[in-house]
Protein backbone atom coordinates (compact mmCIF):
# COMPACT_ATOMS: atom_id res chain seq x y z
CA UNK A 1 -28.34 7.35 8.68
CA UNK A 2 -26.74 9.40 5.86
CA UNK A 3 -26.38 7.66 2.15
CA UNK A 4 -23.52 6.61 0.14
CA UNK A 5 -24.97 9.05 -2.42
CA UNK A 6 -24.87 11.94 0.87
CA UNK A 7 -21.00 10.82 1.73
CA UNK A 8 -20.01 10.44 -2.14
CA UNK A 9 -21.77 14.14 -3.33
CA UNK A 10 -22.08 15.95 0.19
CA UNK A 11 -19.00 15.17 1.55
CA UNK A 12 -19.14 18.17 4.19
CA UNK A 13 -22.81 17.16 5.42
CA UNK A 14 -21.30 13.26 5.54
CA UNK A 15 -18.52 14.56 8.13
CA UNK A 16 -20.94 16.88 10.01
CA UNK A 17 -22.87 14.32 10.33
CA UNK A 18 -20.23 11.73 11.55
CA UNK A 19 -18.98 14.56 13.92
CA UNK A 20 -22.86 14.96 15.97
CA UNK A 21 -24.10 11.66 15.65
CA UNK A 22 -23.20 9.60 19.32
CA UNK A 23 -22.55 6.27 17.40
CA UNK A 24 -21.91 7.45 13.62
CA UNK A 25 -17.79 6.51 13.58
CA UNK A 26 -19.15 3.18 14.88
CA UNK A 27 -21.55 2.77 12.17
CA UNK A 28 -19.01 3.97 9.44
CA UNK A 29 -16.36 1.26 10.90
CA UNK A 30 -19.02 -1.91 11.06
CA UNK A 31 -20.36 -0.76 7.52
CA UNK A 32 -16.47 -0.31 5.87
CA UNK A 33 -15.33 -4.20 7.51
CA UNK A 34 -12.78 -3.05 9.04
CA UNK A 35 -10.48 0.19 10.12
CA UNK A 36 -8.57 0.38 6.38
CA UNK A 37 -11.36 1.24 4.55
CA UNK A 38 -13.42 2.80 7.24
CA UNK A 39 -9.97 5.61 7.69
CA UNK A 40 -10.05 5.66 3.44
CA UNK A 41 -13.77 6.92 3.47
CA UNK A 42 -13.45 9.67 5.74
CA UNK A 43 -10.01 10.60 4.57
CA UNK A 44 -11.54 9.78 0.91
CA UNK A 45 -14.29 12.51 1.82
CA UNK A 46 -11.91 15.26 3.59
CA UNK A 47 -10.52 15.26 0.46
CA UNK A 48 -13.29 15.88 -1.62
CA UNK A 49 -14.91 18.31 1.30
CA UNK A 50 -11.76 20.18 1.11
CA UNK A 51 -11.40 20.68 -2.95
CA UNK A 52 -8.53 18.99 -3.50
CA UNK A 53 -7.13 17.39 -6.60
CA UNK A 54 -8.70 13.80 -6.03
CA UNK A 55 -10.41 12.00 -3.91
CA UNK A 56 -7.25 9.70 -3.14
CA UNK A 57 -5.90 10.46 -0.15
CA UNK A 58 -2.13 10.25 0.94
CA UNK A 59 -0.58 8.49 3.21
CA UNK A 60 -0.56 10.95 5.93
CA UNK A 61 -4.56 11.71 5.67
CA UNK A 62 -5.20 7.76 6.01
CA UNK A 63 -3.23 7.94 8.72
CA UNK A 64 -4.90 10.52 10.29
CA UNK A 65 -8.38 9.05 9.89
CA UNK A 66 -7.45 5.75 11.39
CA UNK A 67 -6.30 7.27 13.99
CA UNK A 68 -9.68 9.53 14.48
CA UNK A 69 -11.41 6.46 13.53
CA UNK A 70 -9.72 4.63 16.24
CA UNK A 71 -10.43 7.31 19.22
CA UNK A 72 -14.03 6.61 18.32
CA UNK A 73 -14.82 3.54 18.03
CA UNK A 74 -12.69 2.64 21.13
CA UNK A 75 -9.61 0.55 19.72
CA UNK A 76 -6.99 0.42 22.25
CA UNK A 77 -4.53 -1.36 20.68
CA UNK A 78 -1.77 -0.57 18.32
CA UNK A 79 -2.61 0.62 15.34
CA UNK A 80 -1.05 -1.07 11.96
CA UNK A 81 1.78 0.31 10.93
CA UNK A 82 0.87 3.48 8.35
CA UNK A 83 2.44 1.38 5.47
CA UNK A 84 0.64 -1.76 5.97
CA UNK A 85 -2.82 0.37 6.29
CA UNK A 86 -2.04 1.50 3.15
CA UNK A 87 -1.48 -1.95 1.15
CA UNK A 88 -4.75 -3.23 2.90
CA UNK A 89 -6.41 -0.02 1.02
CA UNK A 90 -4.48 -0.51 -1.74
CA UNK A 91 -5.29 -4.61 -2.08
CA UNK A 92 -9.00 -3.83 -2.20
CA UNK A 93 -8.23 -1.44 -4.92
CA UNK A 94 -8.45 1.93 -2.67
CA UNK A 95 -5.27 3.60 -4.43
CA UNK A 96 -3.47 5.88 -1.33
CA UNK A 97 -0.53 8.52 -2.36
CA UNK A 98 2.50 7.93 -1.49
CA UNK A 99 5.26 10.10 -0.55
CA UNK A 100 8.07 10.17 -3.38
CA UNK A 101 11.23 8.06 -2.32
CA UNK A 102 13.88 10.82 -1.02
CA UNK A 103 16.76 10.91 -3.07
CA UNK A 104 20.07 9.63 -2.64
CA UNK A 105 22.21 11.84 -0.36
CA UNK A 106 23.97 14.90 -1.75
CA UNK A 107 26.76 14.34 0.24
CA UNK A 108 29.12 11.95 -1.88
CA UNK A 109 32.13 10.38 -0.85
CA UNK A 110 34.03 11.42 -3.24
CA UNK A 111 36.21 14.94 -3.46
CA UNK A 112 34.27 18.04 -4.93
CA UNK A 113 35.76 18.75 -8.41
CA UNK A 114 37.71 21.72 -9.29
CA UNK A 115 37.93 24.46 -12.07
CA UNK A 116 40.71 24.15 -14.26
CA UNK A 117 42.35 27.12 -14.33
């Protein structure tokens, strides 16, 4: 079974692995304690595997590895909702991007103004 060292510095060899071992998701998901930080190591390593900025990944990639995660290790059920994965991360101090807040509408109720003139 790969290292923490292997999945922390190797991320790419950590996720091969995980992708041709029978019973690695398994392993990853009884190691982690659970499916929130199981889904933030793999999306953790994508991140890293893939060069990008951090190794924090955002609420859409969590998502997505739960739901990998989930396919794999056989859990039926509903998963949580994508918010509440992401405070579980976040209360074991796993820090998850979130999407800005979209702005207030453009459309005002109020009448456009108009040039003097």
């Amino acid at each position: 079974m790969p290292s923490w060292r292997l999945e922390r510095e190797r991320p790419i060899e950590w996720l091969r692995w995980l992708a041709e071992e029978p019973d690695a998701y398994r392993v990853l998901f009884t190691q982690a304690g659970g499916l929130a930080r199981a889904a933030y190591r793999l999306a953790s390593a994508r991140c890293r595997a893939h060069g990008g900025l951090g190794e924090a990944p955002t609420l859409r990639e969590l998502q997505a590895a739960a739901l990998l995660l989930a396919g794999h290790v056989g859990i039926t059920e509903r998963l949580p909702i994508t918010s509440l994965l992401a405070n579980d991360c976040e209360a074991q101090g796993l820090p998850v991007i979130r999407p800005l807040p979209t702005p207030p509408s453009s459309r005002s109720s109020t009448p456009p103004l108009r040039r003097a003139g």
